[in-house]
Protein backbone atom coordinates (compact mmCIF):
# COMPACT_ATOMS: atom_id res chain seq x y z
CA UNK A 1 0.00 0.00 0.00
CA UNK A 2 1.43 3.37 -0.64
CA UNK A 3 2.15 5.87 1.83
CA UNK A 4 -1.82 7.11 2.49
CA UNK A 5 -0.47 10.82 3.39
CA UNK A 6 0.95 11.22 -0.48
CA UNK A 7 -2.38 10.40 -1.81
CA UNK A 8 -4.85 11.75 0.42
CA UNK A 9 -3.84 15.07 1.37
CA UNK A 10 -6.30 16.12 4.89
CA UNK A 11 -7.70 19.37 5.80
CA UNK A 12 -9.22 19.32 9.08
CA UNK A 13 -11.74 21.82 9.97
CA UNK A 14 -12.35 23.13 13.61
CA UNK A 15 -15.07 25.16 14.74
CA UNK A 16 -14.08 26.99 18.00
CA UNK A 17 -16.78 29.15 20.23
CA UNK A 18 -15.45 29.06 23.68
CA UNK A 19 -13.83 26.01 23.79
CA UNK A 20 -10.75 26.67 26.12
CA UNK A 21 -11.39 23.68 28.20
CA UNK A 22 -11.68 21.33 25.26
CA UNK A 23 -9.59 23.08 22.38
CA UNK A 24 -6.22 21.58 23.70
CA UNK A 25 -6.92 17.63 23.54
CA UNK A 26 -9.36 18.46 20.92
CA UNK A 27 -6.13 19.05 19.11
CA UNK A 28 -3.48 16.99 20.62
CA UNK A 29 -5.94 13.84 19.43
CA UNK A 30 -4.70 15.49 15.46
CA UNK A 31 -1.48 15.86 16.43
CA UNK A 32 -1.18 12.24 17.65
CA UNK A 33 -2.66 10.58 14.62
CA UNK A 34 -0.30 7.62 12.90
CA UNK A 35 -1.07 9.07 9.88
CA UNK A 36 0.01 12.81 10.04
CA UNK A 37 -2.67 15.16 8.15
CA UNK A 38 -1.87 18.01 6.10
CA UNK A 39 -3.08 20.96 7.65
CA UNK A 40 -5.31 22.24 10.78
CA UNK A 41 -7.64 24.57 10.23
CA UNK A 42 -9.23 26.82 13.32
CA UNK A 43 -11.80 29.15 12.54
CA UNK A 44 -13.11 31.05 15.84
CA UNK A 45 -16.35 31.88 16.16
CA UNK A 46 -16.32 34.93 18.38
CA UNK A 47 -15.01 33.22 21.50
CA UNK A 48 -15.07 35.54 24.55
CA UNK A 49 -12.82 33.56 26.74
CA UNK A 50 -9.33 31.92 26.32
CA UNK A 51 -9.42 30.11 23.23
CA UNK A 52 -7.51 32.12 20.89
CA UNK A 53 -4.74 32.41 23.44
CA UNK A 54 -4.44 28.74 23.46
CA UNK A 55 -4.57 27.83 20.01
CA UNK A 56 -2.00 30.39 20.03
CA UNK A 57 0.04 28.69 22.58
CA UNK A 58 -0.45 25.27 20.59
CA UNK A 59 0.16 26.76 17.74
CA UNK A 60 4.36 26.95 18.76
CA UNK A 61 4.19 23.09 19.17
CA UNK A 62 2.93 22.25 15.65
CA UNK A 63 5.38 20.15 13.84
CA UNK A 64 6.48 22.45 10.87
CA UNK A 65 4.80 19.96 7.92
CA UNK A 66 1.46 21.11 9.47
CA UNK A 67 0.07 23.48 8.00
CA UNK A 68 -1.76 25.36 11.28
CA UNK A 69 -4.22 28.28 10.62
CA UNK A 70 -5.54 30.28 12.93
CA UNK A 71 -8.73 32.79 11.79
CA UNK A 72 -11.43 34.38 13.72
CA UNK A 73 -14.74 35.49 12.56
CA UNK A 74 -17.85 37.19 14.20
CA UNK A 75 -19.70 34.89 15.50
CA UNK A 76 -21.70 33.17 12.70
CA UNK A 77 -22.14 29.44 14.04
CA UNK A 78 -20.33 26.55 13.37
CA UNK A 79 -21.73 25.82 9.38
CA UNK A 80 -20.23 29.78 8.59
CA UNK A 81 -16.84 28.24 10.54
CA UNK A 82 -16.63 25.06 8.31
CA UNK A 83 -17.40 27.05 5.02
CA UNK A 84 -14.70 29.62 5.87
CA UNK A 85 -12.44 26.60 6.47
CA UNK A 86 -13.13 25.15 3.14
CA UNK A 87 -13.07 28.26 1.32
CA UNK A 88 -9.21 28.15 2.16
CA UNK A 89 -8.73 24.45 3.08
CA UNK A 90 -5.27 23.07 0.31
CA UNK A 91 -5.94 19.78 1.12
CA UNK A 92 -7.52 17.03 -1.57
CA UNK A 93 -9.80 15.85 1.97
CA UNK A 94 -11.96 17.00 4.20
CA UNK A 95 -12.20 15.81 8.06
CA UNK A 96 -14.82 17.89 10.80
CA UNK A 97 -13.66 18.04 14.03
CA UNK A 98 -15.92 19.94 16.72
CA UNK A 99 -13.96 21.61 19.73
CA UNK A 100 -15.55 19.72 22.01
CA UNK A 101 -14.21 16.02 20.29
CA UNK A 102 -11.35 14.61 19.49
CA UNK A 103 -10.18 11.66 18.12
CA UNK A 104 -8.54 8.46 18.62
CA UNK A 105 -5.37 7.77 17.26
CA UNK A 106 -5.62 5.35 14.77
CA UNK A 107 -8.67 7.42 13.35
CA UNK A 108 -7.16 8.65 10.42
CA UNK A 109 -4.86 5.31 9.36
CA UNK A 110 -8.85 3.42 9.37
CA UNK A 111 -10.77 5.65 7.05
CA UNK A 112 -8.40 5.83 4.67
CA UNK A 113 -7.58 2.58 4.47
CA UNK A 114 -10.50 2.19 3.47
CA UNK A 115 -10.99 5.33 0.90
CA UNK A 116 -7.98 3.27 -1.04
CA UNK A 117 -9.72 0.28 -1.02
CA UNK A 118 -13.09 1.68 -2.49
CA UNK A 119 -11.40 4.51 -4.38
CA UNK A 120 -14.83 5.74 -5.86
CA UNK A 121 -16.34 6.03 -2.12
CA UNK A 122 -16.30 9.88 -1.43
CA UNK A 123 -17.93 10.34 1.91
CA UNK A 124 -16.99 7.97 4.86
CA UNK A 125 -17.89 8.22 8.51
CA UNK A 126 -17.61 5.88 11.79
CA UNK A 127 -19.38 4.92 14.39
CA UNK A 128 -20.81 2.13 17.08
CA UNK A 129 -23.22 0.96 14.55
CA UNK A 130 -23.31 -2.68 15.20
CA UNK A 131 -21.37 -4.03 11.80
CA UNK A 132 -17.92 -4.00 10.15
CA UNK A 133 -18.56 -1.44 7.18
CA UNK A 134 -21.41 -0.28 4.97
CA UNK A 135 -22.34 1.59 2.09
CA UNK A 136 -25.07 4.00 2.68
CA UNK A 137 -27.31 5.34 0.14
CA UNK A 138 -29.74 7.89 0.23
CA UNK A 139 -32.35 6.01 1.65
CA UNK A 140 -30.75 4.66 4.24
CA UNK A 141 -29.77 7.93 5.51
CA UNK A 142 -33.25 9.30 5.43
CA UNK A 143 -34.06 7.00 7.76
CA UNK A 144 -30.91 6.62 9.97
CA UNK A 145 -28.23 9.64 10.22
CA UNK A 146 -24.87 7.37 10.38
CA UNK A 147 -22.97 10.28 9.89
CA UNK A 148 -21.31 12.20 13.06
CA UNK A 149 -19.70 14.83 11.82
CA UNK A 150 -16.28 14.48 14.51
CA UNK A 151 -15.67 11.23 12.49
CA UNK A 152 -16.67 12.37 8.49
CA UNK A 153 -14.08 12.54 6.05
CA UNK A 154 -15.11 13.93 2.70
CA UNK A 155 -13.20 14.61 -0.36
CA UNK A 156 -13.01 18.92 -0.78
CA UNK A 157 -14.71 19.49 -4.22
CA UNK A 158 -17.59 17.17 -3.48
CA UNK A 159 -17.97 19.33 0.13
CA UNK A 160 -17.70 22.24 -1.91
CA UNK A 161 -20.83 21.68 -3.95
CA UNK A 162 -22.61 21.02 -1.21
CA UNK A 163 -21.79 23.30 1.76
CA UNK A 164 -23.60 23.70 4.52
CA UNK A 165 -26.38 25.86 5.07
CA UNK A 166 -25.51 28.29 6.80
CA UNK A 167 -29.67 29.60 8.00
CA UNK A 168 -30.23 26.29 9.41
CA UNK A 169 -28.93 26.22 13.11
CA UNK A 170 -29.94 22.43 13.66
CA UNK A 171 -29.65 19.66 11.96
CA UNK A 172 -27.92 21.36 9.00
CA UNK A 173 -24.58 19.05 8.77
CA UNK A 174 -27.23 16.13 8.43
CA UNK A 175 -28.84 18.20 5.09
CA UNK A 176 -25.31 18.38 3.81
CA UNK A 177 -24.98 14.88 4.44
CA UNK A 178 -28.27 13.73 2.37
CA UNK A 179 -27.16 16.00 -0.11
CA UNK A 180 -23.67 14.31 -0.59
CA UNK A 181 -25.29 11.22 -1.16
CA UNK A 182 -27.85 11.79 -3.21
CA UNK A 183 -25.24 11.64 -6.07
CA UNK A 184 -22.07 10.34 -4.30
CA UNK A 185 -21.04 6.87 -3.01
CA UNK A 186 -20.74 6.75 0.85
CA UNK A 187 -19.22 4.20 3.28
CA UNK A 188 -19.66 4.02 7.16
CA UNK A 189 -17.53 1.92 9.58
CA UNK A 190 -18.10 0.67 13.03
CA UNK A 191 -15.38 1.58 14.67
CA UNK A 192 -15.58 4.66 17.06
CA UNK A 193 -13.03 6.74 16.10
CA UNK A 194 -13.91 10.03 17.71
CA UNK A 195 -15.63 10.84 20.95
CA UNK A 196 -16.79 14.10 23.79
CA UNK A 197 -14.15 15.58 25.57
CA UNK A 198 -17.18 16.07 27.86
CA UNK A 199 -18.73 13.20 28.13
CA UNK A 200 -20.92 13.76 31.24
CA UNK A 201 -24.88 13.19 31.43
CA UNK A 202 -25.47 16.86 32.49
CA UNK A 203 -23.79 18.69 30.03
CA UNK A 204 -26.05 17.17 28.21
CA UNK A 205 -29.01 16.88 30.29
CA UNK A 206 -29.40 20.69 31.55
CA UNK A 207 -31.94 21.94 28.49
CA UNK A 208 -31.67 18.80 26.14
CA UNK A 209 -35.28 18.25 26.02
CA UNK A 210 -35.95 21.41 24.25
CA UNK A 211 -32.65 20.87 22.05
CA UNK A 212 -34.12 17.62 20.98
CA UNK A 213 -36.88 19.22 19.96
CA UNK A 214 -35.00 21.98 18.21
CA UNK A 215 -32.80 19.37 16.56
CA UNK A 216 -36.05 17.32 15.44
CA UNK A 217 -37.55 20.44 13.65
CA UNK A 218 -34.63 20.58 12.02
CA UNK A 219 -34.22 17.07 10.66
CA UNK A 220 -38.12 17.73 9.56
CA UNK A 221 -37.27 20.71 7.23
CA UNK A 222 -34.45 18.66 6.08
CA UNK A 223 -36.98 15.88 4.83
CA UNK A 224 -39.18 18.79 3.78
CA UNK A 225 -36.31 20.47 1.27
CA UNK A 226 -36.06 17.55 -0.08
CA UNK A 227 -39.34 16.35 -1.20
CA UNK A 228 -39.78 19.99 -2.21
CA UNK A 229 -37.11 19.07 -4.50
CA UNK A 230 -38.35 16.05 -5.53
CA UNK A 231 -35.76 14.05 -4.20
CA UNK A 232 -38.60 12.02 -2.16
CA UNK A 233 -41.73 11.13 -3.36
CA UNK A 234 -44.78 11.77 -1.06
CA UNK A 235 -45.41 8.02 0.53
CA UNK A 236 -41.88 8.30 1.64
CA UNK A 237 -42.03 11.44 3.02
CA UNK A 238 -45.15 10.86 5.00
CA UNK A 239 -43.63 7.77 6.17
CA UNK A 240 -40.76 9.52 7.48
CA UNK A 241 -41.83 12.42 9.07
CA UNK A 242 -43.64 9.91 11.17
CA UNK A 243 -41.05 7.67 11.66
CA UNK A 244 -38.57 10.50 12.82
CA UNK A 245 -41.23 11.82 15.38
CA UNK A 246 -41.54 7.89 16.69
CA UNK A 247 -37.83 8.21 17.08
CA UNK A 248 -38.06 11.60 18.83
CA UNK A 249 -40.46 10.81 21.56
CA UNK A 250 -37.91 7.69 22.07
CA UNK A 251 -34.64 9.62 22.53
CA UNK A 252 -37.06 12.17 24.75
CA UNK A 253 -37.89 9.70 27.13
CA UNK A 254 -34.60 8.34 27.14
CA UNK A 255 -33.14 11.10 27.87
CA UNK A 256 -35.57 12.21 31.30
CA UNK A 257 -35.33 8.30 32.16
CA UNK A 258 -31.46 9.00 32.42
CA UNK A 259 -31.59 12.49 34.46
CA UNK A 260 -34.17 11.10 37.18
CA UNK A 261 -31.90 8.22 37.37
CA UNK A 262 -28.92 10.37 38.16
């Protein structure tokens, strides 16, 4: 196999609002990949604490064939962050890392062992999905997102078309995702390669009900876009409005089952 850094060239994208107590193993998780990527990309959405000092700070331990970039904006969201990142990303591949992730070490070395295996795959994401590998087409994904976007790895010009829309506050990397695939072979693994820095039930417990509800409408107007574009014909689209709303009302009582117990 030849040396997976020559052919696939990674841009990774990083989203920072306020992230000074995740930011630093957010990164250190790139840094300690086995296979090194090409360039980090840290777009700042506004912070008003410490991040920018300490991406700063990191910045000085960046081995020099890195490519580290440090750029602020006002703050947009995350989907103006990861356009921005594109818009200047050199790399031939895209990976989406949230400040609040990071990954595990052999993350990169396991997608693209597989993206030079199936060289005409250009989306591929991971996850504890319950089986070795899949491809996912577009039906699939209407009815299951498989794609987190701390594990996706996409290649640039395909992202390009289909950037992410930037008036939609929930739900919006999943519409980018649909819209990949819709013309573009995808594969998803079931490894987990990338995880919370805070993994803890009440950072995500303290207002998650109405989040999941926000995130729900969201996936909705997603289906919605679609069949408006014809993409889904209308038995389908009834079928999965209602199924998502089943699957709501599941993750919602889930998720109050899990904060009483606590």
């Amino acid at each position: 196999m030849k040396n997976l850094d020559s052919i696939f060239k990674i841009s990774v994208i990083i989203p920072c609002f306020n992230a000074e107590y995740t930011i630093e193993k957010c990164l250190r998780s790139i840094l300690s990949q086995t296979v090194t990527v090409k360039e980090i990309i840290c777009i700042d959405d506004g912070s008003t604490d410490l991040t920018v000092s300490l991406l700063k700070k990191i910045e000085k331990e960046v081995p020099s064939d890195i490519n580290f970039i440090i750029k602020t904006q006002k703050n947009s969201g995350p989907s103006a962050a990861r356009n921005f990142g594109l818009s200047i990303a050199t790399g031939n591949w895209i990976a989406f890392l949230d400040s609040d992730d990071y990954w595990v070490p052999e993350k990169t070395v396991t997608q693209l062992k597989y993206l030079y295996k199936y060289n005409d795959v250009k989306l591929i994401s991971s996850g504890n999905h319950g089986f070795k590998y899949r491809f996912i087409n577009f039906k699939d994904l209407l009815f299951k997102n498989y794609f987190q976007t701390s594990s996706t790895l996409v290649e640039k010009q395909v992202m390009i078309n289909h950037l992410f829309d930037e008036s939609q506050k929930y739900s919006e990397d999943y519409k980018a995702w649909l819209s990949i695939i819709y013309s573009n072979k995808s594969i998803v693994t079931g490894e987990i390669l990338a995880m919370s820095v805070k993994n803890d039930i009440f950072y995500l417990g303290n207002g998650l009900s109405s989040k999941l509800w926000l995130m729900e409408k969201g996936e909705l107007s997603n289906f919605r876009f679609f069949y408006k574009q014809g993409k889904i014909n209308k038995l389908i689209y009834c079928f999965i409005v209602y199924y998502s709303f089943i699957k709501y009302l599941r993750r919602l009582l889930i998720v109050k089952f899990r904060i009483n117990k606590c």
